[in-house]
C-alpha atoms as a PDB file:
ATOM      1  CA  UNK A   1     166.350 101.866  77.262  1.00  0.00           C
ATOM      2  CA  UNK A   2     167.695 103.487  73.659  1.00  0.00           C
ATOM      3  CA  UNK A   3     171.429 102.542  73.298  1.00  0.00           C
ATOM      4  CA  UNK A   4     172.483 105.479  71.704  1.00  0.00           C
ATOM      5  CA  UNK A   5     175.677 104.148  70.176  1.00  0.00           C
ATOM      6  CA  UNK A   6     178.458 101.304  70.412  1.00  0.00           C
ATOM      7  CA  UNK A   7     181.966 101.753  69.928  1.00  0.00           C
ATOM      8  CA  UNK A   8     183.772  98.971  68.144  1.00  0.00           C
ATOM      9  CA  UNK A   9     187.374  98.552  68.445  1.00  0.00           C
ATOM     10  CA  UNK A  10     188.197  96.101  65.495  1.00  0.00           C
ATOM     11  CA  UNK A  11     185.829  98.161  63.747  1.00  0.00           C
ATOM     12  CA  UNK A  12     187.802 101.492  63.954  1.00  0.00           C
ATOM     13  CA  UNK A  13     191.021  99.743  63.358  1.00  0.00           C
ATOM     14  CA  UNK A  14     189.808  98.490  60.243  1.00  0.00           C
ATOM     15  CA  UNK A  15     188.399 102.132  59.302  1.00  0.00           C
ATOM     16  CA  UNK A  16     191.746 103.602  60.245  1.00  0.00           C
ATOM     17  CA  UNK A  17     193.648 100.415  57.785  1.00  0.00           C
ATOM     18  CA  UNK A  18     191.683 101.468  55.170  1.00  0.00           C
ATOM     19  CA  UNK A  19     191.981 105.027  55.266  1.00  0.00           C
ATOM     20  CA  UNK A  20     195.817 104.387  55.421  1.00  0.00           C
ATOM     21  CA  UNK A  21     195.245 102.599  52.242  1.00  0.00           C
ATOM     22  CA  UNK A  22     193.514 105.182  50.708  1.00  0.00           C
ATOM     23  CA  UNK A  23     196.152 107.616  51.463  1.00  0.00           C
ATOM     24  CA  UNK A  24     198.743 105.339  50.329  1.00  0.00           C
ATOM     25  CA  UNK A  25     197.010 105.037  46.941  1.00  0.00           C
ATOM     26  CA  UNK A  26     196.606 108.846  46.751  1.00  0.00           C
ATOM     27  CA  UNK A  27     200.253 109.336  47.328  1.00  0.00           C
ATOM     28  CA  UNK A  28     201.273 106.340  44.634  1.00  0.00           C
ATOM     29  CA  UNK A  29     198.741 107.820  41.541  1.00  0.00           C
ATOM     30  CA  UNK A  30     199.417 111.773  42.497  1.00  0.00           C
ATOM     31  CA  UNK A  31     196.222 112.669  43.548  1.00  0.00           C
ATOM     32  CA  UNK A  32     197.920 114.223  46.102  1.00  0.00           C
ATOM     33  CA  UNK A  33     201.752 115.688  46.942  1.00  0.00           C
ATOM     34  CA  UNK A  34     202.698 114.363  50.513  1.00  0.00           C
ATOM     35  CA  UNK A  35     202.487 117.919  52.014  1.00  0.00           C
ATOM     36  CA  UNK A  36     198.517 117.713  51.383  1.00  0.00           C
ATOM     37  CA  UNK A  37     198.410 114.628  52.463  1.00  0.00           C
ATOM     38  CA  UNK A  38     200.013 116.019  55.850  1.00  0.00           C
ATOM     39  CA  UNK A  39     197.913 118.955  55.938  1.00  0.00           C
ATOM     40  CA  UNK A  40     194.788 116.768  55.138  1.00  0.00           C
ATOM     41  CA  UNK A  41     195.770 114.186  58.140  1.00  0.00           C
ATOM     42  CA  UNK A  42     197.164 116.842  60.678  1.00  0.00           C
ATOM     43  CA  UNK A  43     195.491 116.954  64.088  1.00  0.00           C
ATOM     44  CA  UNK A  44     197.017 120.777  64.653  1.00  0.00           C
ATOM     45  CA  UNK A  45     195.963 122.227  61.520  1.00  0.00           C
ATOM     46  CA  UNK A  46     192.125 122.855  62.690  1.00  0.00           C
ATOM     47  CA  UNK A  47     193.920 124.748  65.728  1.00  0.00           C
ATOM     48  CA  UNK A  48     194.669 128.339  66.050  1.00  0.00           C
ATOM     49  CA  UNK A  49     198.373 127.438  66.614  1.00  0.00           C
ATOM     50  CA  UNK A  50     198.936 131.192  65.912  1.00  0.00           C
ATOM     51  CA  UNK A  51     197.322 132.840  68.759  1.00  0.00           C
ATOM     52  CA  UNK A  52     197.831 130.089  71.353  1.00  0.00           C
ATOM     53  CA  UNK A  53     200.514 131.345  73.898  1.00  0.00           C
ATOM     54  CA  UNK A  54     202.647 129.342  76.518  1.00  0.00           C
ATOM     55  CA  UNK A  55     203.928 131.516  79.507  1.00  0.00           C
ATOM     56  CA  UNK A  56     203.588 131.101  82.889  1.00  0.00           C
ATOM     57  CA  UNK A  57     201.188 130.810  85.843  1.00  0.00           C
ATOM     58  CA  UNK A  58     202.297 132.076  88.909  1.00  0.00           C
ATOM     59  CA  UNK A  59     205.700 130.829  89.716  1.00  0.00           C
ATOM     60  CA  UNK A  60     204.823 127.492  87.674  1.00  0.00           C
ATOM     61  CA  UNK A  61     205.525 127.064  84.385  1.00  0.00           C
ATOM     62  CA  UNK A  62     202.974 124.866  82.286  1.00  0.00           C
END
C-alpha cells in the first residue's frame, strides 16, 4: 500500500513558529507595514466577503 502522506503535529507547530518569526522580523526591518502583514495572514481576504449574504431560511435564522 502507497501512504500518500503523514501529517505531523510538532512538525506544523514548528512551521507555524517560524513563520511567526518571519513575520515578526518583517514587521521589525519594514519590509512590511502591519496592515500587509494582516492582509497577507488573513483567512477572509481570499473570500468574496462582498457578495456573501446572511438572511434567513424559513422561519430560522442562520
Amino acid at each position: 500500500m502507497i501512504q500518500i502522506g503523514h501529517y505531523d503535529v510538532l512538525e506544523r507547530q514548528r512551521e507555524k513558529q517560524r513563520s511567526r518569526n518571519q513575520d515578526d522580523r518583517d514587521l521589525h526591518s519594514g519590509a512590511v507595514s502591519i496592515d500587509q502583514l494582516a492582509h497577507q495572514n488573513g483567512f477572509f481576504d481570499g473570500l468574496p466577503i462582498r457578495r456573501a449574504r446572511i438572511g434567513r431560511r424559513g422561519s430560522v435564522a442562520i
